[in-house]
N, C-alpha and C. Protein backbone atom coordinates (compact mmCIF):
# COMPACT_ATOMS: atom_id res chain seq x y z
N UNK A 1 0.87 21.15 1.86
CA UNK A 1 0.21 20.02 2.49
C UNK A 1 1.07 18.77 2.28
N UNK A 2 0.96 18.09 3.34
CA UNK A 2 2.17 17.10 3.49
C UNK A 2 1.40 16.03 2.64
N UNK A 3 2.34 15.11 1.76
CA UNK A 3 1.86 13.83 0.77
C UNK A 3 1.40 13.04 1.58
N UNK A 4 0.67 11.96 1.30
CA UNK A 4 0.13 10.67 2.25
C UNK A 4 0.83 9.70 1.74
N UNK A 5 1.42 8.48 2.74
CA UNK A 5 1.93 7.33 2.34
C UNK A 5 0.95 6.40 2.66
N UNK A 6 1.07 4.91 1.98
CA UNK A 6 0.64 3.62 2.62
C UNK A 6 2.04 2.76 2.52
N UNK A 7 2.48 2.13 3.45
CA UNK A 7 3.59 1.22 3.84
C UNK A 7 2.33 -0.13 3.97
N UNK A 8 3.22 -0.89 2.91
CA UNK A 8 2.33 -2.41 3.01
C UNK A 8 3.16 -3.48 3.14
N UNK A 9 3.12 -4.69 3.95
CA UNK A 9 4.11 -6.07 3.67
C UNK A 9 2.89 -6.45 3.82
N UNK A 10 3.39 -7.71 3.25
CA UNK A 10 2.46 -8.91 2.68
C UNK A 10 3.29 -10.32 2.24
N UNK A 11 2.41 -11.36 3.18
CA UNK A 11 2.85 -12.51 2.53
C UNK A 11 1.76 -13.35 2.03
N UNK A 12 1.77 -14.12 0.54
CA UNK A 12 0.60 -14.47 -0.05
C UNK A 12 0.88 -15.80 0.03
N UNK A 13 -0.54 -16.14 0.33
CA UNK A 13 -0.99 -17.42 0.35
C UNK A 13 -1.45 -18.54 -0.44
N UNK A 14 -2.58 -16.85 -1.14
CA UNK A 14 -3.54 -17.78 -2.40
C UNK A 14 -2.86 -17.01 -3.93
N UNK A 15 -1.99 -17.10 -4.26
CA UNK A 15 -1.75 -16.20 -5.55
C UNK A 15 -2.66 -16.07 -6.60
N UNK A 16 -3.69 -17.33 -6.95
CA UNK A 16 -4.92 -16.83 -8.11
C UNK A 16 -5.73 -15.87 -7.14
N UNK A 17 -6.19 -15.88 -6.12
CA UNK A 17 -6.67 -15.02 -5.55
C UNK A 17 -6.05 -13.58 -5.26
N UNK A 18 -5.09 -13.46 -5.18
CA UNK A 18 -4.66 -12.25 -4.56
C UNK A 18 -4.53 -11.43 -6.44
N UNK A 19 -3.92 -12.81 -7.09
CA UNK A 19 -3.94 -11.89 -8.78
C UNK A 19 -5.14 -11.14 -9.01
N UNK A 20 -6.78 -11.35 -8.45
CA UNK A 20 -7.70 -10.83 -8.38
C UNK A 20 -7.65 -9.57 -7.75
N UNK A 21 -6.92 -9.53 -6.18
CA UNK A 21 -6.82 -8.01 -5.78
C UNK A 21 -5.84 -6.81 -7.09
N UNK A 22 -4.90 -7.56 -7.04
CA UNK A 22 -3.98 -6.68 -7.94
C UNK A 22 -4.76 -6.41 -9.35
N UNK A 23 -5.89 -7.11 -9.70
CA UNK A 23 -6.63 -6.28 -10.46
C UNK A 23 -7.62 -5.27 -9.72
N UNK A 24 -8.11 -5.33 -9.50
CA UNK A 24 -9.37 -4.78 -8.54
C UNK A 24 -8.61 -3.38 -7.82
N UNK A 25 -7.63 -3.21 -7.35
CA UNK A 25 -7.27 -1.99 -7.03
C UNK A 25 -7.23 -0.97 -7.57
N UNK A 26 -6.82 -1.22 -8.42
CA UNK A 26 -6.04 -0.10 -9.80
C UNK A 26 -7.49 0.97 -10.06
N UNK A 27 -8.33 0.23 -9.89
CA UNK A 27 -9.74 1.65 -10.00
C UNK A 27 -9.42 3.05 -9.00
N UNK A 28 -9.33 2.40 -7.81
CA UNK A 28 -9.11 2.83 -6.35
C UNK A 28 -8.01 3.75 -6.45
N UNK A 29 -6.94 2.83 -7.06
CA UNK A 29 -5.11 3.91 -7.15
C UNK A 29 -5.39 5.18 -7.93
N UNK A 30 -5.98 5.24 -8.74
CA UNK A 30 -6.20 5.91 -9.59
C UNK A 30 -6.79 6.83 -9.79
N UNK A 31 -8.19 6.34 -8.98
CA UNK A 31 -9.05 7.83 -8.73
C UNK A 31 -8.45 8.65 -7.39
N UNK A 32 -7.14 8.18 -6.49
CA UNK A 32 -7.15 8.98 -5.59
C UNK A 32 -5.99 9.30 -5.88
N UNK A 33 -4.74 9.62 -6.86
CA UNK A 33 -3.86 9.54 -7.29
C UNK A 33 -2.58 9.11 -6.83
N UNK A 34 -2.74 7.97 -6.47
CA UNK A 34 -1.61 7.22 -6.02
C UNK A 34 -0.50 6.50 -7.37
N UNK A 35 0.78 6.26 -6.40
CA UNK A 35 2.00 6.27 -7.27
C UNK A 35 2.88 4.87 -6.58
N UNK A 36 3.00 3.90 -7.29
CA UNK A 36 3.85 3.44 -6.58
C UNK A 36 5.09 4.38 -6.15
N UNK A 37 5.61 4.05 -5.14
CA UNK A 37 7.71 4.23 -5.28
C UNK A 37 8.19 3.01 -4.63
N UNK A 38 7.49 2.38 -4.35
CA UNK A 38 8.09 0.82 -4.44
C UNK A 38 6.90 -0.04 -4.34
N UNK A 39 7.28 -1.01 -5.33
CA UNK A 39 6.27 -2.71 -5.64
C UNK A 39 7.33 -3.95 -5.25
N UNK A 40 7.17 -4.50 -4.78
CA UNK A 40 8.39 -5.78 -4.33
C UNK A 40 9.54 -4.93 -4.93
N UNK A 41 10.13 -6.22 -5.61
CA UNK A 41 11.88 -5.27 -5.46
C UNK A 41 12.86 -6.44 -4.38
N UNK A 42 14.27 -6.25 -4.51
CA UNK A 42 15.05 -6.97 -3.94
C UNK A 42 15.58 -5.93 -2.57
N UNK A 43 14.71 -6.73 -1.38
CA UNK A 43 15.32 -5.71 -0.14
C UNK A 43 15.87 -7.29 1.07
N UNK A 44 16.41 -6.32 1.85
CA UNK A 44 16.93 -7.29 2.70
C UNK A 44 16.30 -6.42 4.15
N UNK A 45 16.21 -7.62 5.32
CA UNK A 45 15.65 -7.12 6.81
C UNK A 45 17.23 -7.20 7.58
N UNK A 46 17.20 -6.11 7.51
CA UNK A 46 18.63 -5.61 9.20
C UNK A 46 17.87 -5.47 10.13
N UNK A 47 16.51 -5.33 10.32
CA UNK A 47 15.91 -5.11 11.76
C UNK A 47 14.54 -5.68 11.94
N UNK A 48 14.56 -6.48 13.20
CA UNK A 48 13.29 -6.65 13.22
C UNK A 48 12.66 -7.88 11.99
N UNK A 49 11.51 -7.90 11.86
CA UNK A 49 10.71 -8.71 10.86
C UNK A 49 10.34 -8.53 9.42
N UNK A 50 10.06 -9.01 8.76
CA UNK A 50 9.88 -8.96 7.64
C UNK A 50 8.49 -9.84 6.69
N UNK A 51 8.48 -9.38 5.06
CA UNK A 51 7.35 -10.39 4.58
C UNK A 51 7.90 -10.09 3.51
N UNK A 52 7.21 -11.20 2.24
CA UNK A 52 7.79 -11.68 1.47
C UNK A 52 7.96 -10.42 0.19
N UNK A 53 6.51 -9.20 0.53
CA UNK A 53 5.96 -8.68 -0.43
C UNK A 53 6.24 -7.05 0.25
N UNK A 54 6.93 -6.36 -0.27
CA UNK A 54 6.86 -5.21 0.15
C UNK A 54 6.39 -4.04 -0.66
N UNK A 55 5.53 -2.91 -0.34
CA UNK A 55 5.09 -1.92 -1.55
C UNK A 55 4.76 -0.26 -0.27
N UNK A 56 4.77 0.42 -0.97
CA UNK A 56 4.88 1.72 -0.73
C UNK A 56 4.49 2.82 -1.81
N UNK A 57 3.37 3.34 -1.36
CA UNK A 57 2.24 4.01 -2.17
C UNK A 57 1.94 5.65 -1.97
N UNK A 58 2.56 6.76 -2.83
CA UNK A 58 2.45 8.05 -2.49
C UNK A 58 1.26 8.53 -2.88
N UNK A 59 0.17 9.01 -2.01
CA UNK A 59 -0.55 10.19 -2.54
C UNK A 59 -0.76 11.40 -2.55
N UNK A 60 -1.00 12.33 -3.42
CA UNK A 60 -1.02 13.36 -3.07
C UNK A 60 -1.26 14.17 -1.48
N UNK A 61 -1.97 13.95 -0.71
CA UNK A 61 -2.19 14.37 0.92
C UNK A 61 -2.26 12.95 1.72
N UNK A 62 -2.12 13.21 2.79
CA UNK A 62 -2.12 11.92 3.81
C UNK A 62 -4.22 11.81 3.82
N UNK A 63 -5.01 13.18 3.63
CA UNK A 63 -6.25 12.59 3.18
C UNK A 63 -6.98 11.96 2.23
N UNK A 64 -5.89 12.07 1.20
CA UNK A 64 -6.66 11.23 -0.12
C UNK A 64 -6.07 9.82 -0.08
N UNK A 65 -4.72 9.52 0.73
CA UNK A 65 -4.35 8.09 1.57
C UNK A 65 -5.65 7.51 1.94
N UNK A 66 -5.81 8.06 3.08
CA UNK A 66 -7.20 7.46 3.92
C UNK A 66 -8.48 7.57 2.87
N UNK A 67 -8.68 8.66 2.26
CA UNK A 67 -9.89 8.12 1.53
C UNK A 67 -9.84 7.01 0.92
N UNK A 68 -8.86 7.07 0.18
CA UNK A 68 -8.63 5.69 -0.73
C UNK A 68 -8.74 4.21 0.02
N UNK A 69 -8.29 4.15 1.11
CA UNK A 69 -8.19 3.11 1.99
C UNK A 69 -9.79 2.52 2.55
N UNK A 70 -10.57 3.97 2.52
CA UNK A 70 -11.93 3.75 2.88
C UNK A 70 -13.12 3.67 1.64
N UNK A 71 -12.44 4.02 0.47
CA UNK A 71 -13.41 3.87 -0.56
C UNK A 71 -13.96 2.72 -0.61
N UNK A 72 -15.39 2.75 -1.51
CA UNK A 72 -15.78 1.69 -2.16
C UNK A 72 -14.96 0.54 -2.60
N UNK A 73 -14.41 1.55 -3.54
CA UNK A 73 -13.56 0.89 -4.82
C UNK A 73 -12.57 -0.14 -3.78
N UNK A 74 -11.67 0.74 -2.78
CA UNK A 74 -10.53 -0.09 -2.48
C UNK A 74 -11.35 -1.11 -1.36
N UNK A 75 -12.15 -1.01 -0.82
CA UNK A 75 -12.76 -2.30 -0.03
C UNK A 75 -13.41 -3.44 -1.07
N UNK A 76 -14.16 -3.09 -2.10
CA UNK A 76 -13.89 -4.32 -2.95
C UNK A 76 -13.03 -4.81 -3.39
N UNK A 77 -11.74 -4.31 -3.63
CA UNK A 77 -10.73 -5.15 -4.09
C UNK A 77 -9.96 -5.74 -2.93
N UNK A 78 -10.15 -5.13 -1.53
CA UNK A 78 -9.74 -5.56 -0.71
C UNK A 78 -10.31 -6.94 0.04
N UNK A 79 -11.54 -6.99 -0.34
CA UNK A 79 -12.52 -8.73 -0.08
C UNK A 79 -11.47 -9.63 -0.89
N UNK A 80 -10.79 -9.25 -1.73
CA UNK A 80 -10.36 -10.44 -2.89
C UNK A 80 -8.38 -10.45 -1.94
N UNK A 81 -8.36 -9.61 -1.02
CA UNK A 81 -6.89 -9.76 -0.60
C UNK A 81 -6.84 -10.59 0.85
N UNK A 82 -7.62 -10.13 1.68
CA UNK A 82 -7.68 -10.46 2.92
C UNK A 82 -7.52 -11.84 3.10
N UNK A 83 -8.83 -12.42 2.15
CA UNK A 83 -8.43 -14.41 2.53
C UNK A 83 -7.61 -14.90 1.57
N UNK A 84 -6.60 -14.16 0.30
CA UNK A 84 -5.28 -14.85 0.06
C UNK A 84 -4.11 -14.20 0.71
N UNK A 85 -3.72 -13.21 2.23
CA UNK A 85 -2.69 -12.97 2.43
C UNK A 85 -3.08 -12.42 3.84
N UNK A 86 -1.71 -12.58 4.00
CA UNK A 86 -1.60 -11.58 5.64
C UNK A 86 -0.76 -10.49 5.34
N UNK A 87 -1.07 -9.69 5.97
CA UNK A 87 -0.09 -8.26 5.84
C UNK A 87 -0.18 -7.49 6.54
N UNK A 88 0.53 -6.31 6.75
CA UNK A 88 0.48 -5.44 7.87
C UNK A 88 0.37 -3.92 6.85
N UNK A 89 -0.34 -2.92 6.67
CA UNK A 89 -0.54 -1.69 6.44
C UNK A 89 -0.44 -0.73 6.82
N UNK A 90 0.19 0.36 6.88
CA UNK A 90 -0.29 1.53 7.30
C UNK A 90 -0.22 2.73 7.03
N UNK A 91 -0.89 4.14 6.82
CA UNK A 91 -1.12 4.99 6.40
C UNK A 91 -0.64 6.08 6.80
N UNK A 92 0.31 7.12 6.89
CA UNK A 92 1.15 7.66 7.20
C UNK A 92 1.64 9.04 6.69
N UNK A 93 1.51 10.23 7.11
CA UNK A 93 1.60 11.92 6.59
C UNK A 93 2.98 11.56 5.67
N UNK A 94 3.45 12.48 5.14
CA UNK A 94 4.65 12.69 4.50
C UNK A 94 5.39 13.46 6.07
N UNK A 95 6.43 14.05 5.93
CA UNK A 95 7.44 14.78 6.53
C UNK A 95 7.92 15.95 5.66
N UNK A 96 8.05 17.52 5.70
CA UNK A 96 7.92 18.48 5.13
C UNK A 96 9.03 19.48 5.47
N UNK A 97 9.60 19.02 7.07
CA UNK A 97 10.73 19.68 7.87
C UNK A 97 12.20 19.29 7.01
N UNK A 98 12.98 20.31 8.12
CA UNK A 98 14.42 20.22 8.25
C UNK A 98 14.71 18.48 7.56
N UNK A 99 15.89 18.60 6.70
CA UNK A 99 16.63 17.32 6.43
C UNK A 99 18.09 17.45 7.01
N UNK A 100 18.21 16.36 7.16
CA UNK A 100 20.13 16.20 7.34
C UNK A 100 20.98 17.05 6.45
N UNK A 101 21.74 17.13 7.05
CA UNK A 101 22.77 18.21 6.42
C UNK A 101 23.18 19.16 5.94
């Protein structure tokens, strides 16, 4: 079964507020076993647009992605993100095929 991703940018607005989401999640990450493989970090944009905040979140199936996204847990911590930031999300299968070379 293919892993689930979340691809997140984000640019923050209210930082005491959003310090509230970045607590408030971690219930959510946790019960659905998510991993960072990237939290900000030094990246650069060759294409297209960009935001200030970049993160990328593995879970075990692309369904325990979406649960997590629809839980309880992660919509309360998500009231505390929405009015300090804008961002773009999205939730996404792994890939399981053929690689290069």
């Amino acid at each position: 079964m293919p892993k689930g991703y979340w691809i997140v940018r984000v640019d923050v607005a209210d930082e005491a507020q959003y310090k509230q989401y970045l607590a408030a999640n971690g219930e959510a990450f946790k019960k659905y076993g998510a991993r960072y493989l990237v939290r900000g970090g030094n990246f650069e944009s060759v294409e297209g647009t960009s935001r200030a905040r970049n993160v990328v979140l593995e879970f075990p199936s692309y369904e325990e992605a979406l649960a997590c996204y629809r839980s309880p847990e992660y919509q309360r911590a998500l009231a505390f993100r929405k009015p300090a930031s804008t961002g773009d999300l999205i939730i996404i299968e792994g890939y399981e095929g053929a690689q290069p070379g």
